[in-house]
N, C-alpha and C. Protein backbone atom coordinates (compact mmCIF):
# COMPACT_ATOMS: atom_id res chain seq x y z
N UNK A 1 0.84 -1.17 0.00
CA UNK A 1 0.00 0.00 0.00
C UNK A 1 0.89 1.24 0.00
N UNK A 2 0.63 2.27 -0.67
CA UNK A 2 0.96 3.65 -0.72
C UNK A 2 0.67 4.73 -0.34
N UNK A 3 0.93 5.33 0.49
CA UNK A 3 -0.06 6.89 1.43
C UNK A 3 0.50 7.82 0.47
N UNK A 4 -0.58 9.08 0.13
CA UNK A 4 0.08 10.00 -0.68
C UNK A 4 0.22 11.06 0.22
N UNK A 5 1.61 11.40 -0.09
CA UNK A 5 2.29 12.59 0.63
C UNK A 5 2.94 13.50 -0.07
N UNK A 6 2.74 13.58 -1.94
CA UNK A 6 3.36 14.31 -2.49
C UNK A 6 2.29 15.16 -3.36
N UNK A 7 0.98 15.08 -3.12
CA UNK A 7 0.07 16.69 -3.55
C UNK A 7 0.62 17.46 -2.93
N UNK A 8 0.64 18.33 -4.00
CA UNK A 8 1.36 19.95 -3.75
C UNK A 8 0.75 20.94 -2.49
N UNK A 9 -0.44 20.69 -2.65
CA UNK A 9 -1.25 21.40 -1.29
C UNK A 9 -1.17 20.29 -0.20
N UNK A 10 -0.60 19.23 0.14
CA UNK A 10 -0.62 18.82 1.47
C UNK A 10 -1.87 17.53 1.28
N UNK A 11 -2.65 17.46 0.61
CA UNK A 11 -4.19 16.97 0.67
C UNK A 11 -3.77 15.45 0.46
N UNK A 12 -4.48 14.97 1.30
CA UNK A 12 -4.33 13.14 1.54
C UNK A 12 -6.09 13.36 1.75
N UNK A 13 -6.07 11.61 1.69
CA UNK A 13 -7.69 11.37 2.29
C UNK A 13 -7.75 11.09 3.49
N UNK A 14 -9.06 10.40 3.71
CA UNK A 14 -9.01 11.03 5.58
C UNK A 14 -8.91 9.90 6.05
N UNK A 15 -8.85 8.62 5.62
CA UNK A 15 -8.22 7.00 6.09
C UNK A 15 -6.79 6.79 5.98
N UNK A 16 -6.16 7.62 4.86
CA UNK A 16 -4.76 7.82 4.18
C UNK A 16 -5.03 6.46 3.36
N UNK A 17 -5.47 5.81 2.99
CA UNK A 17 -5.38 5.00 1.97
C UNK A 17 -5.85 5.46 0.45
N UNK A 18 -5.39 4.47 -0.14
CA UNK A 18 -5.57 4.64 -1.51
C UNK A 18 -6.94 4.01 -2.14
N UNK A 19 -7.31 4.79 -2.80
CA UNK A 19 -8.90 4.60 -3.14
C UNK A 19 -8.44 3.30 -4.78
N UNK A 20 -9.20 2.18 -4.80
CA UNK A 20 -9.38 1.26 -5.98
C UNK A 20 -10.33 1.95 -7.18
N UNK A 21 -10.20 1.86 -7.69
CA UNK A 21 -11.26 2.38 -8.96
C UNK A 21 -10.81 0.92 -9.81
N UNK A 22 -11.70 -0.08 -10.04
CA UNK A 22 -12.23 -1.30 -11.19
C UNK A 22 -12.58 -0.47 -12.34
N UNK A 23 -12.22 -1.45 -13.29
CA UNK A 23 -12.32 -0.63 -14.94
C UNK A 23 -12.64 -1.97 -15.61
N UNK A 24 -13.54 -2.38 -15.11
CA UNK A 24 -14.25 -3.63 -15.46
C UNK A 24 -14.92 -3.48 -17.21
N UNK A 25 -15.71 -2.75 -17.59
CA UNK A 25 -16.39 -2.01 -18.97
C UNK A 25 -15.40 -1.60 -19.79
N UNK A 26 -15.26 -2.20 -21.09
CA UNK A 26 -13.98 -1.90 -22.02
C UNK A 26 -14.15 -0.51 -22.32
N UNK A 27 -15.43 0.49 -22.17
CA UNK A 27 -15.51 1.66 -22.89
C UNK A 27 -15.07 2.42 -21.69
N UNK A 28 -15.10 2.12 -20.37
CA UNK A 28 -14.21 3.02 -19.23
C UNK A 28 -12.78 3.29 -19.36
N UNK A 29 -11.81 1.63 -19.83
CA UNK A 29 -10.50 1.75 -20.70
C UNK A 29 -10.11 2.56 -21.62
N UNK A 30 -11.16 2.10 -22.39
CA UNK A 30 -11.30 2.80 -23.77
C UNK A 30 -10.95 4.94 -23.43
N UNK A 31 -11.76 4.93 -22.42
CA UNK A 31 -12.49 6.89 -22.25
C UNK A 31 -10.75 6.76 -21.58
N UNK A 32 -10.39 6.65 -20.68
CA UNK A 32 -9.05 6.61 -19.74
C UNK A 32 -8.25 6.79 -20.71
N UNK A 33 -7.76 5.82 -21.63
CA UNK A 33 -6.86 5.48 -22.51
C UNK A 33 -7.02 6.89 -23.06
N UNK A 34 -7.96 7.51 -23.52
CA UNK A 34 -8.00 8.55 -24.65
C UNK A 34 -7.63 10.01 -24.22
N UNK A 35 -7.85 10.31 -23.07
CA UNK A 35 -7.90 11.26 -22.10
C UNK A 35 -6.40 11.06 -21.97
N UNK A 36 -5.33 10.02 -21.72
CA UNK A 36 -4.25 9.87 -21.53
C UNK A 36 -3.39 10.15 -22.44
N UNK A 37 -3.77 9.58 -23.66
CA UNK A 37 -3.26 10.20 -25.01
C UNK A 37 -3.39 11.33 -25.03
N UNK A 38 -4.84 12.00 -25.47
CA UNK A 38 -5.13 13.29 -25.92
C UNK A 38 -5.36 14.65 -25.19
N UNK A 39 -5.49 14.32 -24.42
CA UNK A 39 -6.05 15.44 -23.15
C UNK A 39 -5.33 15.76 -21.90
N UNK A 40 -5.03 15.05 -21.21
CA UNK A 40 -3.61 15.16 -20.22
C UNK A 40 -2.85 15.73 -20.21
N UNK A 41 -2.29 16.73 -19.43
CA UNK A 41 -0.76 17.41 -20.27
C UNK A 41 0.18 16.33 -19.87
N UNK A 42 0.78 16.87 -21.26
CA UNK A 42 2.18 15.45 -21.22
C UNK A 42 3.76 16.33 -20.87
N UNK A 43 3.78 17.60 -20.10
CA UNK A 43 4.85 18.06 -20.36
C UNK A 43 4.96 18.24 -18.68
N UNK A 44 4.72 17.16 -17.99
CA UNK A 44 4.79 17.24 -16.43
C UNK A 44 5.49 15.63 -15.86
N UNK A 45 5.92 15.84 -14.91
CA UNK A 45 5.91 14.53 -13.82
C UNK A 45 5.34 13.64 -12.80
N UNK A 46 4.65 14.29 -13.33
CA UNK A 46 3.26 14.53 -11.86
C UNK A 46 2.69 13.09 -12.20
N UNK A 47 2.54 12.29 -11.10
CA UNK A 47 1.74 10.56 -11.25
C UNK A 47 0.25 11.00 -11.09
N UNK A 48 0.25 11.94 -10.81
CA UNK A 48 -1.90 11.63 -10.62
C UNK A 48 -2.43 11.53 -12.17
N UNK A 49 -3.51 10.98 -12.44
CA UNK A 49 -3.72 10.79 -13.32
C UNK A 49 -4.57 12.16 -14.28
N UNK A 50 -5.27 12.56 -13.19
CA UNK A 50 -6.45 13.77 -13.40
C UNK A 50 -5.32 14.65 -13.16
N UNK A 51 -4.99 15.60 -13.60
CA UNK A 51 -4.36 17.16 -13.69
C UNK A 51 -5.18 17.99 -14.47
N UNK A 52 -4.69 19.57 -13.79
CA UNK A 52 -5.58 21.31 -14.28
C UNK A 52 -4.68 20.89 -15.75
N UNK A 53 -5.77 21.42 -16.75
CA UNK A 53 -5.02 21.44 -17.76
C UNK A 53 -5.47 23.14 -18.50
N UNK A 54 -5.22 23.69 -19.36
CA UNK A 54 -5.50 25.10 -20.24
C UNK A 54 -3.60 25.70 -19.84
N UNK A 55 -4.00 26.99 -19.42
CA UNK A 55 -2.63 27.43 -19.59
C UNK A 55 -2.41 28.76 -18.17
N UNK A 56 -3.08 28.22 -17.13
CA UNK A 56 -3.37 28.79 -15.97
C UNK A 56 -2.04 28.11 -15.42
N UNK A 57 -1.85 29.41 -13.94
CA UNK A 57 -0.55 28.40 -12.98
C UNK A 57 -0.85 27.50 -12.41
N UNK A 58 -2.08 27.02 -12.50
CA UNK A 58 -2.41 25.51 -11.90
C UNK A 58 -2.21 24.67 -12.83
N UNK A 59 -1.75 24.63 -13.88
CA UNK A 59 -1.96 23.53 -14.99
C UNK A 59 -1.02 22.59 -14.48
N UNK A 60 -1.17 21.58 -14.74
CA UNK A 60 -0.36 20.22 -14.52
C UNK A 60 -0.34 19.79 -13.04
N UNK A 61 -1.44 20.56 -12.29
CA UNK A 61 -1.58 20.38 -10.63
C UNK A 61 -2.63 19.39 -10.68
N UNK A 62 -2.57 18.32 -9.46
CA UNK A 62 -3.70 17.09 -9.80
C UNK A 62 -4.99 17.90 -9.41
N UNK A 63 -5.52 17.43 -10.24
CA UNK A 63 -7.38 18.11 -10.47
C UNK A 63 -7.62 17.45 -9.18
N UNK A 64 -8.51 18.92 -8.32
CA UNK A 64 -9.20 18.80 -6.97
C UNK A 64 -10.19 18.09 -6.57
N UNK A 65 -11.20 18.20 -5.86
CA UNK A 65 -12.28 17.50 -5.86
C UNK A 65 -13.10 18.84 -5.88
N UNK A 66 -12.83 19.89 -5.94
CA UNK A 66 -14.21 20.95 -6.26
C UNK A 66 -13.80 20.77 -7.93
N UNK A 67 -12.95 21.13 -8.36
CA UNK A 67 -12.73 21.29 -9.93
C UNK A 67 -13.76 19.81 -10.81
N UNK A 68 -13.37 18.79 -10.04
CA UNK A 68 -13.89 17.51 -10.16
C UNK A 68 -15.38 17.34 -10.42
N UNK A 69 -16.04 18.07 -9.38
CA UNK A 69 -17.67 18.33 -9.12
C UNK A 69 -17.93 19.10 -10.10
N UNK A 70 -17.43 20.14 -10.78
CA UNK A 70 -17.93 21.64 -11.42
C UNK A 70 -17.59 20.58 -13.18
N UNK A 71 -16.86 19.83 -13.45
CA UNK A 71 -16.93 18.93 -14.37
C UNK A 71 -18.12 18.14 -14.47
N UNK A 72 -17.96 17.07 -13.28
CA UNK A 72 -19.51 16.20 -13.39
C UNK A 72 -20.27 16.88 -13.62
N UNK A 73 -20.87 18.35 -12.84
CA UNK A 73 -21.46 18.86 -12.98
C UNK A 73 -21.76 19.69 -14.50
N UNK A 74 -21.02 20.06 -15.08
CA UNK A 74 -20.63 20.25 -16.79
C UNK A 74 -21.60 19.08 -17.36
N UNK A 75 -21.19 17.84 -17.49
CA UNK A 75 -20.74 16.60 -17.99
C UNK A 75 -22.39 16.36 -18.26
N UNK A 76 -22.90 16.12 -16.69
CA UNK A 76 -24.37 15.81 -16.51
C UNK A 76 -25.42 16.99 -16.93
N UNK A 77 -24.99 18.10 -17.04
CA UNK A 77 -25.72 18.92 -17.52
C UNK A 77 -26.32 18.97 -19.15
N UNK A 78 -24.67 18.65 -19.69
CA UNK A 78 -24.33 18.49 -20.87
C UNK A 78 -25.49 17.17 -21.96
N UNK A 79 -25.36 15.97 -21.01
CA UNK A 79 -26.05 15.13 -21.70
C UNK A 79 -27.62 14.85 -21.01
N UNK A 80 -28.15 16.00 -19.99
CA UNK A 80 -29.42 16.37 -19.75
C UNK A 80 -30.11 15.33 -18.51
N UNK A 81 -29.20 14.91 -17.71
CA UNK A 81 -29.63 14.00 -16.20
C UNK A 81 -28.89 14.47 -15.32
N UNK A 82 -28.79 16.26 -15.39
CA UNK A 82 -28.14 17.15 -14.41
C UNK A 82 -29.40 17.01 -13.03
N UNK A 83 -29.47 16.51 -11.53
CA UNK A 83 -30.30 16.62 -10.46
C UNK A 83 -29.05 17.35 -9.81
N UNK A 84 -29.83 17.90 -8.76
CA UNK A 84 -29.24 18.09 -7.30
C UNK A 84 -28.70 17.47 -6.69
N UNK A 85 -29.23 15.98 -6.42
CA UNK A 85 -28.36 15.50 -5.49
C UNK A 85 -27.16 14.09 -6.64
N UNK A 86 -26.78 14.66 -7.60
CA UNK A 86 -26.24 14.34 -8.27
C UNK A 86 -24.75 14.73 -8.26
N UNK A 87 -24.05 14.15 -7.46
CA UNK A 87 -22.21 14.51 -7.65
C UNK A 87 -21.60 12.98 -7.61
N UNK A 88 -20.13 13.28 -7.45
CA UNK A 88 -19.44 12.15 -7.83
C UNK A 88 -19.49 11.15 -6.48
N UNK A 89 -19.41 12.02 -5.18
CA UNK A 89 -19.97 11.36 -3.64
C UNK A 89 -21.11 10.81 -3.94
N UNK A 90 -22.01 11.23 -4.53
CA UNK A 90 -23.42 10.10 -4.64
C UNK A 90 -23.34 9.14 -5.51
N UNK A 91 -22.27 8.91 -5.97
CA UNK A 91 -22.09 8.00 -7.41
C UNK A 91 -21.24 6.85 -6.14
N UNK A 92 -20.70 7.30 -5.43
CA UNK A 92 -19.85 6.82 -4.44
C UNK A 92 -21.11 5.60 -3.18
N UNK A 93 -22.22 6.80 -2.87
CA UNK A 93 -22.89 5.89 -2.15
C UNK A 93 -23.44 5.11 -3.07
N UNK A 94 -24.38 5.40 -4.17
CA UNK A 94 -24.83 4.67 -5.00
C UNK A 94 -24.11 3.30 -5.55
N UNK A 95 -22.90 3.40 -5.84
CA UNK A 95 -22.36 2.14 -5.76
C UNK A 95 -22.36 0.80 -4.72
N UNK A 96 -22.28 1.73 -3.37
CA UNK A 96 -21.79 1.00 -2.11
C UNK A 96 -23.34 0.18 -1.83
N UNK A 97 -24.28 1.14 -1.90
CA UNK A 97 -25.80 0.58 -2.00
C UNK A 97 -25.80 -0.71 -2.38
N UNK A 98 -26.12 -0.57 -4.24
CA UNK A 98 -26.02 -1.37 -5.06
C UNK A 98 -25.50 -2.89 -4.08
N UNK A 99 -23.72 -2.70 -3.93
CA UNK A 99 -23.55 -3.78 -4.05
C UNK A 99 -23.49 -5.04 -2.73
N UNK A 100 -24.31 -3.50 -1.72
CA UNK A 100 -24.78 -3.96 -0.72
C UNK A 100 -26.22 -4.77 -1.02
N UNK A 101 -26.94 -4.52 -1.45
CA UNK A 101 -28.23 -4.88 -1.80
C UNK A 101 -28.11 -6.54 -2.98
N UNK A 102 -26.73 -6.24 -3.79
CA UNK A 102 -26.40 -7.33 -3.92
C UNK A 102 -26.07 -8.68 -3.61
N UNK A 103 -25.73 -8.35 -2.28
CA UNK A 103 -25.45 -9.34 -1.79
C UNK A 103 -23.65 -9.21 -0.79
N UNK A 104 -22.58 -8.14 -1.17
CA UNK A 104 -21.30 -8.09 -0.92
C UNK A 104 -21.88 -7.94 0.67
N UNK A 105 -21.06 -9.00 1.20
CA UNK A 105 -20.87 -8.94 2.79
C UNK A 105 -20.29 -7.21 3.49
N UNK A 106 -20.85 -6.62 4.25
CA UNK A 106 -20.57 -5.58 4.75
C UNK A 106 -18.91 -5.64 5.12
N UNK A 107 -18.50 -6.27 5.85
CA UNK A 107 -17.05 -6.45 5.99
C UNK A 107 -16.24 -6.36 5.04
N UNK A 108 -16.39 -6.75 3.69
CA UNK A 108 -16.10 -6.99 2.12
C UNK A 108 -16.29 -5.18 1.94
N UNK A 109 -17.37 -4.65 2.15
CA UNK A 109 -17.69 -3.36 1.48
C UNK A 109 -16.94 -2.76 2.10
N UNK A 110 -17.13 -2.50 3.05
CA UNK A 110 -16.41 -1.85 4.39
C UNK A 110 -14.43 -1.65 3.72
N UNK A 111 -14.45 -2.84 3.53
CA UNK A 111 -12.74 -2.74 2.77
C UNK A 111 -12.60 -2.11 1.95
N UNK A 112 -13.31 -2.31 0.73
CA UNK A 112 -13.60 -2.07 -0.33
C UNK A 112 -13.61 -0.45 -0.44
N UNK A 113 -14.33 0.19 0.40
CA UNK A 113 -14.52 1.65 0.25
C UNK A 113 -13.60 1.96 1.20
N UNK A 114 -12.86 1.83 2.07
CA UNK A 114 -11.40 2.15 2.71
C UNK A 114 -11.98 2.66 3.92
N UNK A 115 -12.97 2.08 4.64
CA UNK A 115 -13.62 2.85 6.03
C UNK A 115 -12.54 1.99 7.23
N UNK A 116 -12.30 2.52 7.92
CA UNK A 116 -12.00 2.67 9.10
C UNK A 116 -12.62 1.69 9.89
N UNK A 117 -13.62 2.00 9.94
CA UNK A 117 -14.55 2.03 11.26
C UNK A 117 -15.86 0.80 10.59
N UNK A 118 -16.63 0.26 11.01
CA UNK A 118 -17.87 -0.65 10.54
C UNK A 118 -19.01 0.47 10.48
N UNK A 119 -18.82 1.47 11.55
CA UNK A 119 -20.22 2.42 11.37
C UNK A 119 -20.14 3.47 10.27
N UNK A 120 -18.74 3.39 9.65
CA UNK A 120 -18.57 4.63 8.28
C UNK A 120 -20.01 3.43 6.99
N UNK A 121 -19.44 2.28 7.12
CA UNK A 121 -19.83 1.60 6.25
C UNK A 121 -21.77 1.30 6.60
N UNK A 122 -21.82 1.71 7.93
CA UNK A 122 -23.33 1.37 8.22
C UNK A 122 -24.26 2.57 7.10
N UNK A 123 -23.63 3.63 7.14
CA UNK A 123 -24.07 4.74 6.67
C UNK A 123 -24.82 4.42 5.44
N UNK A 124 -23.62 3.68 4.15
CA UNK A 124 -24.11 3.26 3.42
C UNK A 124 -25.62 1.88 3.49
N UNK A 125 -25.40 1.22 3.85
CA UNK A 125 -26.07 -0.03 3.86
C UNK A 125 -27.60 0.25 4.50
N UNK A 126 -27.71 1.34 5.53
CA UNK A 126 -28.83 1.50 6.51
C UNK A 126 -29.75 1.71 5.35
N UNK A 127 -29.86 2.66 4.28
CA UNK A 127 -30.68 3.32 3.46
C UNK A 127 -30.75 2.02 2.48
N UNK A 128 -29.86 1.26 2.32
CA UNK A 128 -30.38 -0.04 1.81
C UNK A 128 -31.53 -1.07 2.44
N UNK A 129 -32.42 -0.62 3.22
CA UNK A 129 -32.95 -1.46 4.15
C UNK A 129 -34.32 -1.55 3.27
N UNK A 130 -34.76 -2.52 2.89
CA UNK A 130 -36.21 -3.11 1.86
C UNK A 130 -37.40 -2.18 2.70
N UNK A 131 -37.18 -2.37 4.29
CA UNK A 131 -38.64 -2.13 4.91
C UNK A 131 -38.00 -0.29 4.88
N UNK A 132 -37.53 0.23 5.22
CA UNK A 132 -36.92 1.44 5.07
C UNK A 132 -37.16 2.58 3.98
N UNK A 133 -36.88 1.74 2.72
CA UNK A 133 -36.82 1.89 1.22
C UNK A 133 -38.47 1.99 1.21
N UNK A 134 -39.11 1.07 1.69
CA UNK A 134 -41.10 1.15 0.46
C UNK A 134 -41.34 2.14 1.86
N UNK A 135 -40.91 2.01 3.39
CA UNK A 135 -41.79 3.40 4.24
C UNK A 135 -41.28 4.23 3.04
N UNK A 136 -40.26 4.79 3.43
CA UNK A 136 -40.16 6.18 2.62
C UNK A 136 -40.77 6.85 0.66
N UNK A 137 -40.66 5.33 0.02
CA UNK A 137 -41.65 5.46 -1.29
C UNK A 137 -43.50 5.85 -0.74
N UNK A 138 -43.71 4.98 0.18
CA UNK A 138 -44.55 5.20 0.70
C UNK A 138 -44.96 6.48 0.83
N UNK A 139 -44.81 6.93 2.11
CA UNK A 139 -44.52 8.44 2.74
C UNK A 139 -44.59 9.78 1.40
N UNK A 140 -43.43 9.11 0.37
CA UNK A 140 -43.67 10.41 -0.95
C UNK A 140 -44.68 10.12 -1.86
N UNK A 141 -45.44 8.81 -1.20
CA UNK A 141 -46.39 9.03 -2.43
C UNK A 141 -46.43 8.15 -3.63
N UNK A 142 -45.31 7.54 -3.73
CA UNK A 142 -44.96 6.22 -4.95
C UNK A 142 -45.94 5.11 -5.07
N UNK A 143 -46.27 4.81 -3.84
CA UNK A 143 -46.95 3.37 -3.52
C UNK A 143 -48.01 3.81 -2.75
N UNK A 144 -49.21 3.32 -2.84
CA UNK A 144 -50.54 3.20 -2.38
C UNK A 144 -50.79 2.49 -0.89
N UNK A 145 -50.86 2.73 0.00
CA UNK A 145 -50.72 1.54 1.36
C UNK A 145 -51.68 0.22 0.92
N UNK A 146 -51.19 -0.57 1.42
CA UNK A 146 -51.92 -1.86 1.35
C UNK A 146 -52.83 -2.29 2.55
């Protein structure tokens, strides 16, 4: 394992571990690969993969997590499934959901998303709860009481 200690502003995450990103979908390769070629500046040393790119004094600095959001936010606007509670953190729980509801043992997830603690990981999973999930469809109105 690797702790990062060489962003220019000091910025680590708050477990200090290193986050996994799977590239399971050949067209996720595919988008990476192209962005690496074409889009990236290539006239730096810098290992992060995401860097400021145009011709500002941030260029070749690893892209932030506000710069990050104001993109998605671009991105989703762009192809017209721009919501509110739509950022790259909800893409984050939304996953953890998913593959809670799938079936991945909490302990498994818990790793998986780099928590610390079992109650970082409850966070996710609680809102996965079936009886939880139809109260609250309920409550807005989705479903009719029985």
């Amino acid at each position: 394992m690797r702790y990062r200690t060489d962003h220019p502003k000091g910025v680590r995450t708050k477990s200090r571990h290193e986050r996994v990103v799977d590239l399971h979908e050949p067209e996720t390769l595919a988008t990476l690969s192209k962005y690496m070629l074409h889009k990236r500046p290539t006239d730096t040393n810098e290992t992060c993969i995401f860097l400021v790119g145009g011709k500002g004094k941030r260029r070749c600095e690893p892209l932030g997590y506000h710069a990050l959001v104001k993109l998605f936010t671009r991105h989703c606007e762009r192809i017209g499934i721009r919501e509110a509670w739509m950022t790259p953190h909800s893409l984050r729980h939304t996953h953890a959901t998913r593959m809670f509801e799938q079936g991945m043992r909490e302990l498994t997830l818990q790793k998986r998303l780099g928590h610390a603690s079992p109650d970082s990981t409850r966070v996710y999973t609680r809102v996965s709860d079936p009886i939880v999930v139809a109260e609250y469809r309920q409550a807005l109105g989705y479903e009719e009481e029985k």
